[in-house]
N, C-alpha and C. Protein backbone atom coordinates (compact mmCIF):
# COMPACT_ATOMS: atom_id res chain seq x y z
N UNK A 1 76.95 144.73 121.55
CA UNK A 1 76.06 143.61 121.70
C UNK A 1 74.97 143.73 120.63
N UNK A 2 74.60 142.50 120.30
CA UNK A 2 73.82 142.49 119.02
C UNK A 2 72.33 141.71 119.74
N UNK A 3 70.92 142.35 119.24
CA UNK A 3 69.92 141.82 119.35
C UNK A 3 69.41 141.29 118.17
N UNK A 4 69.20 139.97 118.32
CA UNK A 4 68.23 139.20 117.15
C UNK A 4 66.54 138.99 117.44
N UNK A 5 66.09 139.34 116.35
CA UNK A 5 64.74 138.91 116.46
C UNK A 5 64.60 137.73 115.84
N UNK A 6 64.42 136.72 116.24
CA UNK A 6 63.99 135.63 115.50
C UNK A 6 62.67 135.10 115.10
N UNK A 7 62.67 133.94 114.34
CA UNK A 7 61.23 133.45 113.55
C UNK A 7 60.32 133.30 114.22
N UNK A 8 60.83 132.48 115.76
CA UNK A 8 60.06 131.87 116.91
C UNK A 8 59.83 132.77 117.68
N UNK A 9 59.84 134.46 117.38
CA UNK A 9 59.18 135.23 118.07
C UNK A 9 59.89 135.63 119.36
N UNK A 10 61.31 134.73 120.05
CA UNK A 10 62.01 135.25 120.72
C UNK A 10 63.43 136.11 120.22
N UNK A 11 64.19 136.30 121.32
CA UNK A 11 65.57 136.75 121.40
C UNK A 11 66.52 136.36 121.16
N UNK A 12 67.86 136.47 120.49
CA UNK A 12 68.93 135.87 121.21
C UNK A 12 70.03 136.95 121.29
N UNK A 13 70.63 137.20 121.93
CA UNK A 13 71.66 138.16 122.24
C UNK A 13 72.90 137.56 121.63
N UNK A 14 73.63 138.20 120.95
CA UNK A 14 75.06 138.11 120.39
C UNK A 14 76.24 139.19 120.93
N UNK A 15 77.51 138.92 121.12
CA UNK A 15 78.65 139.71 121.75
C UNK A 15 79.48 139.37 120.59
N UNK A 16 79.55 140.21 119.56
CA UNK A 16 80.27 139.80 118.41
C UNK A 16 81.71 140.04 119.14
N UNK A 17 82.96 139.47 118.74
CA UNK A 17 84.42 139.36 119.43
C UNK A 17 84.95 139.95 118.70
N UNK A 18 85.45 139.44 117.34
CA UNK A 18 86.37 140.14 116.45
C UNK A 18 86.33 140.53 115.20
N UNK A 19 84.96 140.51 115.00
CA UNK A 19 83.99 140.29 113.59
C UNK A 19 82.99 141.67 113.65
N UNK A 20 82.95 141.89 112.57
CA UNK A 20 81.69 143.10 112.02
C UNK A 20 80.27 142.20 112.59
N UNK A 21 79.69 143.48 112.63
CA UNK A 21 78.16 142.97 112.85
C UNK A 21 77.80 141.65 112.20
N UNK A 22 77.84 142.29 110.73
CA UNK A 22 77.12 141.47 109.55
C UNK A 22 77.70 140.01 109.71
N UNK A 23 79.02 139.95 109.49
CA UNK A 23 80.39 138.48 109.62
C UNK A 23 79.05 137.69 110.58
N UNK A 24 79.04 138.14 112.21
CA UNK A 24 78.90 137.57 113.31
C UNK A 24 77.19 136.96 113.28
N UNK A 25 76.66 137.94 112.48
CA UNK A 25 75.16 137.46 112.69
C UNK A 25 75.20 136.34 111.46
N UNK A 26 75.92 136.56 109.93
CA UNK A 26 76.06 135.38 109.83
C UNK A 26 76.39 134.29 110.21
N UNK A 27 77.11 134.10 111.03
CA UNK A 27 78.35 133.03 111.68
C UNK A 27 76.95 132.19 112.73
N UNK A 28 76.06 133.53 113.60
CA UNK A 28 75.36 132.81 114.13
C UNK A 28 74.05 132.18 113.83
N UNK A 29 73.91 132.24 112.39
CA UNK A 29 72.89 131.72 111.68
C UNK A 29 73.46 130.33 111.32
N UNK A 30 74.16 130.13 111.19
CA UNK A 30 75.11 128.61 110.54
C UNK A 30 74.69 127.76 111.50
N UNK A 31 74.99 128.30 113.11
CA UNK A 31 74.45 127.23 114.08
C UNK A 31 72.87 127.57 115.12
N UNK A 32 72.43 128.46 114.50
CA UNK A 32 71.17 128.51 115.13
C UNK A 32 70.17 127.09 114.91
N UNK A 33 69.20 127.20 115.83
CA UNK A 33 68.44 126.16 115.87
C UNK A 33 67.27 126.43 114.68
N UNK A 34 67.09 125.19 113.63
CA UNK A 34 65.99 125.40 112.92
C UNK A 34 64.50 126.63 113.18
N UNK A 35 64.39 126.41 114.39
CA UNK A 35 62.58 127.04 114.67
C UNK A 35 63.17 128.78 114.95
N UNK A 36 64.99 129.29 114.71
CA UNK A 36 64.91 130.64 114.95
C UNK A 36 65.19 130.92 113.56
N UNK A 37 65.19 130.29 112.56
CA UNK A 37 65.10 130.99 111.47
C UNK A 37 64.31 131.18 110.59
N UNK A 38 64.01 132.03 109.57
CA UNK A 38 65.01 133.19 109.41
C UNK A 38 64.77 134.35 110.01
N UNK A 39 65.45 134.86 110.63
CA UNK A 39 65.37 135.86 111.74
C UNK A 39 64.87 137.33 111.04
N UNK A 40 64.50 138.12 111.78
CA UNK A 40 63.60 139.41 111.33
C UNK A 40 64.14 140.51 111.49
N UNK A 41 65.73 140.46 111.92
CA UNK A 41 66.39 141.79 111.70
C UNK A 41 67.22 141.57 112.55
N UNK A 42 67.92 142.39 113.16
CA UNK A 42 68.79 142.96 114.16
C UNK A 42 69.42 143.97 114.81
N UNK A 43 69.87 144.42 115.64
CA UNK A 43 70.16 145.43 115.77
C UNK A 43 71.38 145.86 116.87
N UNK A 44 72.06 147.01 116.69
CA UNK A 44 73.26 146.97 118.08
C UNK A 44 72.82 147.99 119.01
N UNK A 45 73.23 147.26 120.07
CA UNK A 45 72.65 147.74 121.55
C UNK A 45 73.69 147.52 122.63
N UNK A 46 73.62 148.75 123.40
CA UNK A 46 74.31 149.35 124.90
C UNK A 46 73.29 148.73 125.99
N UNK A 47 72.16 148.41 125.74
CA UNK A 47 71.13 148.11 126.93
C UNK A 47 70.89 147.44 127.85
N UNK A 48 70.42 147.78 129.20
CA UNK A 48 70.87 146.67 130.27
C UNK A 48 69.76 145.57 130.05
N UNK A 49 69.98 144.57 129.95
CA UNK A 49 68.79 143.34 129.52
C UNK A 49 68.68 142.93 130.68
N UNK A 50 66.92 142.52 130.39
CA UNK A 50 66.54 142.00 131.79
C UNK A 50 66.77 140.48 131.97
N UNK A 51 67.38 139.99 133.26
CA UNK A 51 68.44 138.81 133.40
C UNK A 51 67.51 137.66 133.63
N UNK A 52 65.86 137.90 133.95
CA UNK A 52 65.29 136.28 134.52
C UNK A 52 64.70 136.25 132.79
N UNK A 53 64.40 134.55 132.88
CA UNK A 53 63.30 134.25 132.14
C UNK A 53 63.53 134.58 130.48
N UNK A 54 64.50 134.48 130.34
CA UNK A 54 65.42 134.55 129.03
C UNK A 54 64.45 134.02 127.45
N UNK A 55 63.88 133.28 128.37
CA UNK A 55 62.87 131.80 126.91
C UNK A 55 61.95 133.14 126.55
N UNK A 56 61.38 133.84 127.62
CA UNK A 56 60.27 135.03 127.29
C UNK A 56 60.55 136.14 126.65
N UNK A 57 62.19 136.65 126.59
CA UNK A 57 62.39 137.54 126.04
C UNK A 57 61.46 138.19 124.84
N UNK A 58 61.27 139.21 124.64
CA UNK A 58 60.50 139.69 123.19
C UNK A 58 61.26 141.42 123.10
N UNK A 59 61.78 141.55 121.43
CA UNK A 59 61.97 142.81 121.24
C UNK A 59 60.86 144.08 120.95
N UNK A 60 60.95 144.99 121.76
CA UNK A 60 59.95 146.25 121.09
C UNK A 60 60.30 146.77 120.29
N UNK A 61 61.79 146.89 120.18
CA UNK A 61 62.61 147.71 118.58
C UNK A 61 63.11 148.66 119.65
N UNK A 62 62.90 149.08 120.71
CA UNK A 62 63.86 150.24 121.31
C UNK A 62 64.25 149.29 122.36
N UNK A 63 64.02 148.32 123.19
CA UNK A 63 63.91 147.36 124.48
C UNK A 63 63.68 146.18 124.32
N UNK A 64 64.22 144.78 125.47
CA UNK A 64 64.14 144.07 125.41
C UNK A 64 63.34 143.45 126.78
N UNK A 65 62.52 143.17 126.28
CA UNK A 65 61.16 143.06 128.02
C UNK A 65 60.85 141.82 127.75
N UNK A 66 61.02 141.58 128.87
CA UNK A 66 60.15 139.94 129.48
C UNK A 66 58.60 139.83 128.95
N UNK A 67 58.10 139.27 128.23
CA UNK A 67 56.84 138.81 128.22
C UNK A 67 56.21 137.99 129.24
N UNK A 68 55.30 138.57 129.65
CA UNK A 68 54.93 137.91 130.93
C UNK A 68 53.98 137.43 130.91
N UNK A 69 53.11 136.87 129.72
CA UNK A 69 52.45 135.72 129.51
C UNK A 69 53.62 134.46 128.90
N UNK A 70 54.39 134.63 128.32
CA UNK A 70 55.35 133.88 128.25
C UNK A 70 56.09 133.30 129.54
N UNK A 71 56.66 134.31 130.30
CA UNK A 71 57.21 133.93 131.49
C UNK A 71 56.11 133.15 132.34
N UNK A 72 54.93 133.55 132.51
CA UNK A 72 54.13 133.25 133.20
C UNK A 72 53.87 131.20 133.11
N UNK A 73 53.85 131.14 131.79
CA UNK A 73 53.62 129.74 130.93
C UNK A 73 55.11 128.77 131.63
N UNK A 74 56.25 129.54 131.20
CA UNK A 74 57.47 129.01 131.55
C UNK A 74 57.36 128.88 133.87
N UNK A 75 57.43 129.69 133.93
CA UNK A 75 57.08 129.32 135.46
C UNK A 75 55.84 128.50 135.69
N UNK A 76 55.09 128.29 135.26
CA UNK A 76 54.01 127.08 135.63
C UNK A 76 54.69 125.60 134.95
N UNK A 77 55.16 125.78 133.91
CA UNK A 77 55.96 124.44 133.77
C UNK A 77 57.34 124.07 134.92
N UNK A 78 57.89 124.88 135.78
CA UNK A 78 59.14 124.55 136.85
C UNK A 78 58.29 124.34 137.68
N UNK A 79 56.77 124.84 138.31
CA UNK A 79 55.85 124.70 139.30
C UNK A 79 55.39 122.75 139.29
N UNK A 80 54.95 122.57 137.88
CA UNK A 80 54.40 121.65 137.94
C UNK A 80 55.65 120.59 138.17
N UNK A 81 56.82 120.42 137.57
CA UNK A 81 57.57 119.67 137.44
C UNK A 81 58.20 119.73 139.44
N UNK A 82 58.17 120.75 139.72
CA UNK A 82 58.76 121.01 140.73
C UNK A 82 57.27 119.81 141.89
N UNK A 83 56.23 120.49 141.31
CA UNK A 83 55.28 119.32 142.18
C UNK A 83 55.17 118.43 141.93
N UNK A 84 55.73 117.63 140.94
CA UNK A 84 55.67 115.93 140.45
C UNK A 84 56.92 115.39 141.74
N UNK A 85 57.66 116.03 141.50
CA UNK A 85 59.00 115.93 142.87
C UNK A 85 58.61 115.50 143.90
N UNK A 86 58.05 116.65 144.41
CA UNK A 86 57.57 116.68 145.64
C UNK A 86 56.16 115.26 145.96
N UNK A 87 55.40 115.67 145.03
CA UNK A 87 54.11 113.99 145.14
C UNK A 87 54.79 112.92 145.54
N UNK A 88 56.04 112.62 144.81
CA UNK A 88 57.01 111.46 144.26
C UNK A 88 57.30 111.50 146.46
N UNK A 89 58.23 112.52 146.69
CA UNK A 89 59.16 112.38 147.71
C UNK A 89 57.62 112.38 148.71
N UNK A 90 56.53 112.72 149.04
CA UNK A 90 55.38 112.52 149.77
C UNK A 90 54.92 111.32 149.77
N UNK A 91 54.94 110.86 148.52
CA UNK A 91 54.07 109.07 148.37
C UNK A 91 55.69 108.16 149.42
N UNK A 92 56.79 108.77 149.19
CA UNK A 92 57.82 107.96 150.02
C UNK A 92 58.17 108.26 151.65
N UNK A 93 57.62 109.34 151.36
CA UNK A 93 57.24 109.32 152.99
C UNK A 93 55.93 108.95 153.91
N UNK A 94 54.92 108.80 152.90
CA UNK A 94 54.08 108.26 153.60
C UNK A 94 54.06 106.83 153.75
N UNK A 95 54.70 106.02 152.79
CA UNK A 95 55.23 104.68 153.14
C UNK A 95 56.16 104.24 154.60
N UNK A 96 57.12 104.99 154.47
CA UNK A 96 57.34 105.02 156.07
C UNK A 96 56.69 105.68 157.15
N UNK A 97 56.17 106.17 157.00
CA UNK A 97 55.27 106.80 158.04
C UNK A 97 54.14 105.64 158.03
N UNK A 98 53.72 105.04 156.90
CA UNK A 98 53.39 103.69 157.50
C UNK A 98 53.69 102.31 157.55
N UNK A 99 55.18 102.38 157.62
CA UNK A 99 55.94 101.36 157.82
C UNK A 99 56.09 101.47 159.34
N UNK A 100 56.06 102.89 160.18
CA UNK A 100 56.36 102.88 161.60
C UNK A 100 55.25 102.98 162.31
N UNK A 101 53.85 102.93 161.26
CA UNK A 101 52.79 102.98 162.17
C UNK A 101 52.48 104.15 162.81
N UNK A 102 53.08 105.58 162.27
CA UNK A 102 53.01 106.92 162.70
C UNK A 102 51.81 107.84 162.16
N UNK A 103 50.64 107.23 162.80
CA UNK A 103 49.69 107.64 161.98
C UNK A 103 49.23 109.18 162.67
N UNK A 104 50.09 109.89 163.28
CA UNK A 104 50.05 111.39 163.05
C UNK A 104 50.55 112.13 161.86
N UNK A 105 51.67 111.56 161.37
CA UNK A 105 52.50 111.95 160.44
C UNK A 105 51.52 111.59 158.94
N UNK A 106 51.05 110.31 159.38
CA UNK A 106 50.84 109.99 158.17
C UNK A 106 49.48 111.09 157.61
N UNK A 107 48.69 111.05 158.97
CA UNK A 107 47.66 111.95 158.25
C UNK A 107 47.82 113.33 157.94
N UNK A 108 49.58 113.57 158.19
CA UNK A 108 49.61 114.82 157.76
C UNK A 108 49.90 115.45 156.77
N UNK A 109 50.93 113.96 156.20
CA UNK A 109 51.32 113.73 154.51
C UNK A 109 50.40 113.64 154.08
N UNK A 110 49.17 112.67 154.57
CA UNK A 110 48.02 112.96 152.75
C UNK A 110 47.18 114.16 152.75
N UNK A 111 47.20 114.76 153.71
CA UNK A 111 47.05 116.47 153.52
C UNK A 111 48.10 117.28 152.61
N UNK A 112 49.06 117.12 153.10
CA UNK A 112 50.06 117.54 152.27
C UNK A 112 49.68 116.88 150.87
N UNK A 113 49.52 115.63 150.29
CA UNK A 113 49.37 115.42 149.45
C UNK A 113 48.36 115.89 148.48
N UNK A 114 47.18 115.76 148.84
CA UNK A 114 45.56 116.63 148.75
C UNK A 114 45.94 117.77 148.86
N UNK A 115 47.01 118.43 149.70
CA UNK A 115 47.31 120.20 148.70
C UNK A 115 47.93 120.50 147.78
N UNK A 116 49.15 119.42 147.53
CA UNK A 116 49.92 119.19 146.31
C UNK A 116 48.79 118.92 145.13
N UNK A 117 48.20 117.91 144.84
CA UNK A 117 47.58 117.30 143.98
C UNK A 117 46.07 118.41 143.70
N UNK A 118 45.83 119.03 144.45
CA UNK A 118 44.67 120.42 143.91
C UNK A 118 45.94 121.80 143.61
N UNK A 119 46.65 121.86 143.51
CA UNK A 119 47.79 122.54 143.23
C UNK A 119 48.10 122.81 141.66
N UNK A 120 48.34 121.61 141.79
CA UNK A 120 48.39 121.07 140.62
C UNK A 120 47.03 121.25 139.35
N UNK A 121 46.21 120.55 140.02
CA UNK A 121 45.02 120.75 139.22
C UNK A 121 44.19 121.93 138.92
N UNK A 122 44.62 122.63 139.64
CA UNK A 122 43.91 124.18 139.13
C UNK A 122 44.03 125.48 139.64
N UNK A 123 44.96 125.39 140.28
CA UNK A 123 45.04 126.56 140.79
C UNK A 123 46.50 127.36 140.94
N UNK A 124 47.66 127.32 140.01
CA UNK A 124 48.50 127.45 139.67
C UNK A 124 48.14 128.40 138.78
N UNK A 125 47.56 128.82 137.78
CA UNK A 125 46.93 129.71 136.86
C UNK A 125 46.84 130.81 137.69
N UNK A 126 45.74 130.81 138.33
CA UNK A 126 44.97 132.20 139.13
C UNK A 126 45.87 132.77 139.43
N UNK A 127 46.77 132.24 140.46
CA UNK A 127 47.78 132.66 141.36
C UNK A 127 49.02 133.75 140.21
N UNK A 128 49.56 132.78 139.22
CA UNK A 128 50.29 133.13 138.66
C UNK A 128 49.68 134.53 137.73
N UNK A 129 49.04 134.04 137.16
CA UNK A 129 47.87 135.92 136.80
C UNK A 129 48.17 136.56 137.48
N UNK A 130 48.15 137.01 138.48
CA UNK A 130 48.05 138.55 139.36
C UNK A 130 49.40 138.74 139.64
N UNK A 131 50.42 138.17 139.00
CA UNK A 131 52.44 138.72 139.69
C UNK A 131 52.03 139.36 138.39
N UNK A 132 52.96 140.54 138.52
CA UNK A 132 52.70 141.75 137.86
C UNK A 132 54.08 141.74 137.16
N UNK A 133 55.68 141.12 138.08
CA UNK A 133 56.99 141.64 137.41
C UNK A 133 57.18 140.36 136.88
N UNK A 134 58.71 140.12 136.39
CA UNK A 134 59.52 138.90 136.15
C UNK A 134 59.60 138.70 137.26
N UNK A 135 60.33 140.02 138.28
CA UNK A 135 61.11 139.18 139.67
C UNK A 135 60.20 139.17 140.57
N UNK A 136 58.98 139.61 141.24
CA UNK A 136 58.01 138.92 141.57
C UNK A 136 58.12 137.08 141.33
N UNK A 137 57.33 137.07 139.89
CA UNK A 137 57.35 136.00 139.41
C UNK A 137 58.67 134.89 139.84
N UNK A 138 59.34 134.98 139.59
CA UNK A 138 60.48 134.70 139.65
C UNK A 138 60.65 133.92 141.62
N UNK A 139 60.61 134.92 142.22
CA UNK A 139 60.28 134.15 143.54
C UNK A 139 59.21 133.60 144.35
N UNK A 140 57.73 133.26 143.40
CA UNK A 140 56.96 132.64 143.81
C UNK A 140 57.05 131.50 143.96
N UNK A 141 56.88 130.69 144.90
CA UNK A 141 56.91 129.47 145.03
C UNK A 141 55.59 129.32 145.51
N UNK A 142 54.67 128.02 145.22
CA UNK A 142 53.31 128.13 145.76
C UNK A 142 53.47 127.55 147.61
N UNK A 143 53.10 127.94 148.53
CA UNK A 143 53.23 127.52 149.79
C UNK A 143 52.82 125.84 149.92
N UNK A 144 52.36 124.98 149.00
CA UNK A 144 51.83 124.31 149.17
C UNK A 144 53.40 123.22 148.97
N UNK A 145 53.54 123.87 148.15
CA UNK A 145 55.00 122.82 147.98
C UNK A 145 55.96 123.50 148.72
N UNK A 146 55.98 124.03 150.00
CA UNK A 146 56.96 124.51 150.65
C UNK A 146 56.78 123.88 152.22
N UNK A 147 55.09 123.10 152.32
CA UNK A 147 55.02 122.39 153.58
C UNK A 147 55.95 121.22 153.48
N UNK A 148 56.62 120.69 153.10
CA UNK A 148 57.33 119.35 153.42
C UNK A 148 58.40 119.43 153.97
């Protein structure tokens, strides 16, 4: 297995098949994406790579570790998108909830909503600061988008 360092400061892993090193890392320069070139070396590796959060990858030259201000950035973008969802499926339930005149429910969705929507607005950061791993990270979900 082949490690690339690329321009954009990440990874990409190569499994050359039937080709020399050199052949294969050319071959995968032909179709790399503009922003990974020109890449900053490479190297062959036995190493078990760590499997979440792939976009964060970064090489040390002996290892391949998750950056976890990177990861950190990448999980607040699935958070937020994940809470646009949820606002979306809340604003449609509170329509029926006052289409049936269920005004227990309803006042419980715009709570729900008012925790979604400060969620959102600032406090996704803090939270995400203090996970220490990938896989930590990785299974946080904020509780706020888990009331519905």
């Amino acid at each position: 297995m082949l490690i690339i360092r690329r321009a954009d400061g990440g990874v990409s892993i190569l499994v050359p098949m039937h080709e020399d090193h050199t052949t294969a890392v050319a071959k995968w320069q032909t179709t790399a994406q503009p922003s990974w070139l020109p890449i900053f070396g490479w190297r062959s590796t036995d190493e078990a790579l760590p499997t979440m959060f792939r976009d964060a990858w970064t090489d040390t030259g002996t290892a391949v570790i998750v950056d976890m201000q990177k990861a950190r950035a990448l999980h607040k973008l699935v958070i937020l998108a994940t809470g646009a969802s949820y606002q979306a499926r809340i604003r449609l339930l509170i329509e029926n909830a006052e289409d049936a005149n269920n005004m227990p429910e309803l006042r419980r969705l715009k709570e729900l909503r008012k925790a979604a929507n400060q969620l959102l607005e600032s406090t996704v950061d803090a939270r995400l600061s203090s996970i220490p791993t990938p896989e930590a990270l990785a299974m946080f979900v904020p509780s706020e988008l888990l009331a519905i």
